[in-house]
PDB file of N, CA and C in Angstrom:
ATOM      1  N   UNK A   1      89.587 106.244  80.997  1.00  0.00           N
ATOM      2  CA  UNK A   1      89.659 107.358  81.916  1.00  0.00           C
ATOM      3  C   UNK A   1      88.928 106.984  83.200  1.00  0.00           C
ATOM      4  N   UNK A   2      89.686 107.680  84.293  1.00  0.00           N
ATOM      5  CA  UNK A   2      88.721 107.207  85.569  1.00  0.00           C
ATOM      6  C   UNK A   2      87.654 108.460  85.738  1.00  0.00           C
ATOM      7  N   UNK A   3      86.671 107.407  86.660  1.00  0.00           N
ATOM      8  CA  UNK A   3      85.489 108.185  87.130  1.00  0.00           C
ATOM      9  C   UNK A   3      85.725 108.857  88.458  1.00  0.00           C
ATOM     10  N   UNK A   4      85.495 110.182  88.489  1.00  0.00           N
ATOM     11  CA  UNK A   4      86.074 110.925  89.200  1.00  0.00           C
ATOM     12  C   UNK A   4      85.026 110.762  90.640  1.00  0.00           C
ATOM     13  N   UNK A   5      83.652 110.314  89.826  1.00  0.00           N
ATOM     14  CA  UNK A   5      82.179 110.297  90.812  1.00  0.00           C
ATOM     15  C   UNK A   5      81.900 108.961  91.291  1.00  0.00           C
ATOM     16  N   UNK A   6      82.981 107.855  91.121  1.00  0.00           N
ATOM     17  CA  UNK A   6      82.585 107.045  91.509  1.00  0.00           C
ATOM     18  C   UNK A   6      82.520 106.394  93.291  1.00  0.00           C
ATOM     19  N   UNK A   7      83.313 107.260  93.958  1.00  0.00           N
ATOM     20  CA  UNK A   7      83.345 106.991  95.261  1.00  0.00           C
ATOM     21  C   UNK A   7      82.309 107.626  95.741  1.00  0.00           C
ATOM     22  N   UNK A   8      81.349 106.943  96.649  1.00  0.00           N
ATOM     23  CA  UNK A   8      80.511 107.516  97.370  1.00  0.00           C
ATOM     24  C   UNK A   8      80.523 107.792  98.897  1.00  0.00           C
ATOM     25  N   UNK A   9      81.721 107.797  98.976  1.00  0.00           N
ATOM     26  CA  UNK A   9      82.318 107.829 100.822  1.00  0.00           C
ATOM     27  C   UNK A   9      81.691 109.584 100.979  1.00  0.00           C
ATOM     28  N   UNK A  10      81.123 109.610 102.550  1.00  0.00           N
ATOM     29  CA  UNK A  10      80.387 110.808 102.376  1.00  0.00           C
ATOM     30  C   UNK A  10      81.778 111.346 102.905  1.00  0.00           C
ATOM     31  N   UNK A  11      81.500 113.018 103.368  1.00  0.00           N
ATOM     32  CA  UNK A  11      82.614 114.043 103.560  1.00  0.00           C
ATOM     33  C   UNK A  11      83.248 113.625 104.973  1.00  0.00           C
ATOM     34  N   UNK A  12      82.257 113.727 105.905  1.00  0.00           N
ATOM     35  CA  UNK A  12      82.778 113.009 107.299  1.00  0.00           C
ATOM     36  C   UNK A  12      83.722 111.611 107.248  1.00  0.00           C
ATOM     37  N   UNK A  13      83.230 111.082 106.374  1.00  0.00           N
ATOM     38  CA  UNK A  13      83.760 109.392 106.299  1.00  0.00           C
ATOM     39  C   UNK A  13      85.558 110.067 106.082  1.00  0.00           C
ATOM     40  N   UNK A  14      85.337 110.599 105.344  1.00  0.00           N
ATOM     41  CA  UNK A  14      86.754 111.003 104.714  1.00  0.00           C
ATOM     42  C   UNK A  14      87.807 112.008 105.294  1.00  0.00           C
ATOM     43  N   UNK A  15      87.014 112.352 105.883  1.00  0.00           N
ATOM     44  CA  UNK A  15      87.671 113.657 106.550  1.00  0.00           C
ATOM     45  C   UNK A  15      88.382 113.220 108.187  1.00  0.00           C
ATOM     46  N   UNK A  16      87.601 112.399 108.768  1.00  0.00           N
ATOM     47  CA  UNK A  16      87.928 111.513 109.697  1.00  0.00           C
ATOM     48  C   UNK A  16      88.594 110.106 109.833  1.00  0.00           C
ATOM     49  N   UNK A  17      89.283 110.110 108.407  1.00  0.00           N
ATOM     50  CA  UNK A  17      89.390 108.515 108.560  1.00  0.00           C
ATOM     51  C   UNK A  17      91.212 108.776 108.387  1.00  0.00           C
ATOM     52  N   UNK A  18      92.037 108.375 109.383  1.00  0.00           N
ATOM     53  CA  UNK A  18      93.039 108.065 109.537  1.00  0.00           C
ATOM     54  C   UNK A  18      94.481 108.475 107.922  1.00  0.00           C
ATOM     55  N   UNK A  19      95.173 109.250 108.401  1.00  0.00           N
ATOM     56  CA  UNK A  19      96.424 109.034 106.753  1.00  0.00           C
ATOM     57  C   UNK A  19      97.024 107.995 106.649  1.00  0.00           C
ATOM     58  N   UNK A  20      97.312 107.611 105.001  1.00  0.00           N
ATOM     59  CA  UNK A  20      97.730 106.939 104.802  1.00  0.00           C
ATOM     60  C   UNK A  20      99.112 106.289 105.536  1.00  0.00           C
ATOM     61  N   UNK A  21      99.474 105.438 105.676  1.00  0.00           N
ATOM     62  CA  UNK A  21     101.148 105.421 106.567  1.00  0.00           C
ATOM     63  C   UNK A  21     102.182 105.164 105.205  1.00  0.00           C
ATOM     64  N   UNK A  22     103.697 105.384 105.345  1.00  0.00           N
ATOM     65  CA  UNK A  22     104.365 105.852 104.177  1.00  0.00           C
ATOM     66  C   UNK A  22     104.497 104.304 103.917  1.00  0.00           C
ATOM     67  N   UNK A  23     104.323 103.243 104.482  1.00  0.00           N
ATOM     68  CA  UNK A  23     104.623 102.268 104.238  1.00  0.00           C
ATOM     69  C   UNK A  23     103.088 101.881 102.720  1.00  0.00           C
ATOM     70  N   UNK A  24     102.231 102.384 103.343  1.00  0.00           N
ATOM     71  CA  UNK A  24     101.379 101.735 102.748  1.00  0.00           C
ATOM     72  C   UNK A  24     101.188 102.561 101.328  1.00  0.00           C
ATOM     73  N   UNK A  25     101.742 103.836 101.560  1.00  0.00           N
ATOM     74  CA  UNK A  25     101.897 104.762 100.691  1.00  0.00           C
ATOM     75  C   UNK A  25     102.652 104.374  99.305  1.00  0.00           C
ATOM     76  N   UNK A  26     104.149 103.509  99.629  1.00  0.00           N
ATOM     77  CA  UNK A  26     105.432 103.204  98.579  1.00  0.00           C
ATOM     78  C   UNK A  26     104.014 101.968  98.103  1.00  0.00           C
ATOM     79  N   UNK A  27     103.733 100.985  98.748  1.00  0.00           N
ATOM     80  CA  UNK A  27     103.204 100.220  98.090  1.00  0.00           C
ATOM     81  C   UNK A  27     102.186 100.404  97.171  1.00  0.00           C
ATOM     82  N   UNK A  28     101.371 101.196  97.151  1.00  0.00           N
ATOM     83  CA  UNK A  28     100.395 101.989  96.485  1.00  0.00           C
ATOM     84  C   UNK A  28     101.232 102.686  95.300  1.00  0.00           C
ATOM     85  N   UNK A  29     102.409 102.995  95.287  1.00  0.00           N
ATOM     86  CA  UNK A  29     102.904 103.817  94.351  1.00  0.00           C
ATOM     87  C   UNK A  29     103.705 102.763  93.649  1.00  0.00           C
ATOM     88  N   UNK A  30     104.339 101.681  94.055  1.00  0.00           N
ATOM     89  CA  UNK A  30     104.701 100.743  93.420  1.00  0.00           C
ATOM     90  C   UNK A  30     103.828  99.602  92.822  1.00  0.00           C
ATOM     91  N   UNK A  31     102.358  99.583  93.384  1.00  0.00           N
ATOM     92  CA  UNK A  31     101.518  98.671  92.778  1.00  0.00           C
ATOM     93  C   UNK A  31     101.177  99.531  91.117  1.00  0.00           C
ATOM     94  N   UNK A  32     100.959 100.974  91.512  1.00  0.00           N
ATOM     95  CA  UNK A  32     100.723 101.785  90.452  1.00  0.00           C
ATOM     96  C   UNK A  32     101.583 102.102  89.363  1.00  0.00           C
ATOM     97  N   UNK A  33     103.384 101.662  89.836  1.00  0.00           N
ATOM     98  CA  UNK A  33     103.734 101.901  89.076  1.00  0.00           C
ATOM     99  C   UNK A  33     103.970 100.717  87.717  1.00  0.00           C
ATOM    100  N   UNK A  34     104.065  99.935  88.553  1.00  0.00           N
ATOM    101  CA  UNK A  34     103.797  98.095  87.871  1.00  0.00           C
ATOM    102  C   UNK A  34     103.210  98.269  87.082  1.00  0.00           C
ATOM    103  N   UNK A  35     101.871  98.762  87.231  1.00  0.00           N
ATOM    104  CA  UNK A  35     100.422  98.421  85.992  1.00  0.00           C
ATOM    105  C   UNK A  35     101.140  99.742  84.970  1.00  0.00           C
ATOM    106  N   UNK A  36     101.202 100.890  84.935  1.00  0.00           N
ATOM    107  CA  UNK A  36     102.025 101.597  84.116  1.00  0.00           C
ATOM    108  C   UNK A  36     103.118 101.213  83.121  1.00  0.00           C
ATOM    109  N   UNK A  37     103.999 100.506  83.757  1.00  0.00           N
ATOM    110  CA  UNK A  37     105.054  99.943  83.254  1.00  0.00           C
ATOM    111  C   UNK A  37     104.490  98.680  82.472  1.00  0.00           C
ATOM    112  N   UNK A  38     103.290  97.766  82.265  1.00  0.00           N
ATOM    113  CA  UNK A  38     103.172  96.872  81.867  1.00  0.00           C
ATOM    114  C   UNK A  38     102.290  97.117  81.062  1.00  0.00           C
ATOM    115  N   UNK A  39     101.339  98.466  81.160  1.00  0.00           N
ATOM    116  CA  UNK A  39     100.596  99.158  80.109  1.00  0.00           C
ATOM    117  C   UNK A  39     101.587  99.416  78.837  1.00  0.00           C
ATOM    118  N   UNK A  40     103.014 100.594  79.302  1.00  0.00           N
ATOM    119  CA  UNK A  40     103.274 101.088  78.622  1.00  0.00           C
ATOM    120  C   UNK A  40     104.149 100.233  77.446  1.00  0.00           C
ATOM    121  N   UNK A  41     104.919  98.410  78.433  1.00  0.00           N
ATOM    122  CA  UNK A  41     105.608  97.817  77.380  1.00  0.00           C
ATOM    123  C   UNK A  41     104.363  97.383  76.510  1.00  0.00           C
ATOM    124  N   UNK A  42     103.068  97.003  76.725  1.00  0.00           N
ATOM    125  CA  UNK A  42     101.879  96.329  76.096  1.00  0.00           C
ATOM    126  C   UNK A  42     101.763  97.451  74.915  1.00  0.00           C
ATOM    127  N   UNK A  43     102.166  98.622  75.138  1.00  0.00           N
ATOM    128  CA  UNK A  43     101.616  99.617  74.226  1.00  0.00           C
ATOM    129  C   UNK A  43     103.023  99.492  72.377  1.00  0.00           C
ATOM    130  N   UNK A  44     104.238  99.452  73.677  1.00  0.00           N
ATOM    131  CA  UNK A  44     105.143  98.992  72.773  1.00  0.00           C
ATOM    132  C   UNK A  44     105.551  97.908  72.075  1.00  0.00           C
ATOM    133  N   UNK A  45     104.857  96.915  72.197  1.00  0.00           N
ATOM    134  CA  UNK A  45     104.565  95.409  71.974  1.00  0.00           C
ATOM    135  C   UNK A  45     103.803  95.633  70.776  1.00  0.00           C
ATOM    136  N   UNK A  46     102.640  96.417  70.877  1.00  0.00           N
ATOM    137  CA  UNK A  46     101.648  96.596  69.958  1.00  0.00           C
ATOM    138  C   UNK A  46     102.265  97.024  68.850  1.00  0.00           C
ATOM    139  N   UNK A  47     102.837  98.035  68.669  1.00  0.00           N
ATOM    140  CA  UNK A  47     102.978  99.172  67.866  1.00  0.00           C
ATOM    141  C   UNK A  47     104.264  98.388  67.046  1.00  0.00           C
ATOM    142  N   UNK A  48     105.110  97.815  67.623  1.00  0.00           N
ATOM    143  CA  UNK A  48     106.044  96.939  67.180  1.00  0.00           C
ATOM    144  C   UNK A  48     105.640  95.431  66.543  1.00  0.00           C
ATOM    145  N   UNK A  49     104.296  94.962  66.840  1.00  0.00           N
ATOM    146  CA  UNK A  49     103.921  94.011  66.317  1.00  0.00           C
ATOM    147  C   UNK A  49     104.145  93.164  66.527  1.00  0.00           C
ATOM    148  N   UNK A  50     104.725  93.024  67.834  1.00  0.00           N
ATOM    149  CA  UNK A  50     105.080  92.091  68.390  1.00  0.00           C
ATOM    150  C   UNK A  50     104.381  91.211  69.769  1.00  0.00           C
ATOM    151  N   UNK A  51     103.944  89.883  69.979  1.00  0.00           N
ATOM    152  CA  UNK A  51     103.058  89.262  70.868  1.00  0.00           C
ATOM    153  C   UNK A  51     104.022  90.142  72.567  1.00  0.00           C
ATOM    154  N   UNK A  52     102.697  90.153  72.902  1.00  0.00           N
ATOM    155  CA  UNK A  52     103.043  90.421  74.373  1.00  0.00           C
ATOM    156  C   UNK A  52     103.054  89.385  75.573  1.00  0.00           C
ATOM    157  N   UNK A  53     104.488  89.505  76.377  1.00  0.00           N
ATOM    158  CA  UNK A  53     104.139  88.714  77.422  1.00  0.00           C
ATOM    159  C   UNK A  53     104.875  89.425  78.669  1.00  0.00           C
ATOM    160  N   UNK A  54     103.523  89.431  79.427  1.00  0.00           N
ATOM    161  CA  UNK A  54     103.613  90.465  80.888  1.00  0.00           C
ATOM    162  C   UNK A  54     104.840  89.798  81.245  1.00  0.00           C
ATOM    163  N   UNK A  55     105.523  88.672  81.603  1.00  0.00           N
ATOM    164  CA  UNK A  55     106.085  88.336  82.598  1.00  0.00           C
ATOM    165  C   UNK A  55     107.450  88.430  81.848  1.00  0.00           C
ATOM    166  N   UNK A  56     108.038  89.466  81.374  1.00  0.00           N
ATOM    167  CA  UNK A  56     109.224  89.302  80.725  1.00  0.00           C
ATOM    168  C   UNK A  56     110.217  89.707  81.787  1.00  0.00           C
ATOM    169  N   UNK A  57     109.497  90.354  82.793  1.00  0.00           N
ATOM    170  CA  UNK A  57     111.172  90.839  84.153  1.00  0.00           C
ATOM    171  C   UNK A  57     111.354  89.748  84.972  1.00  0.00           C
TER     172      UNK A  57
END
């Protein structure tokens, strides 16, 4: 589980600091979705008993 307290950027820092751009946005959502997708075959790998290997795409 993530730590919800772990950023210590104060309120100003954050409140003033520029939005994300959509470019940088898809990539963020596609880096995120990668690790998901490689969690979830690792999960099915397991359960199936079968060795895992990330690089199967």
């Amino acid at each position: 589980m993530r730590n919800n307290y772990a950023n210590t950027a104060q309120l100003k820092e954050l409140m003033t600091a520029p939005p994300m751009t959509a470019a940088r946005h898809a990539e963020v959502m596609r880096q995120r979705n990668a690790r998901r997708r490689m969690l979830e075959e690792a999960r099915e790998a397991k359960k199936a008993d079968e060795p895992f290997d990330g690089d199967k795409r």
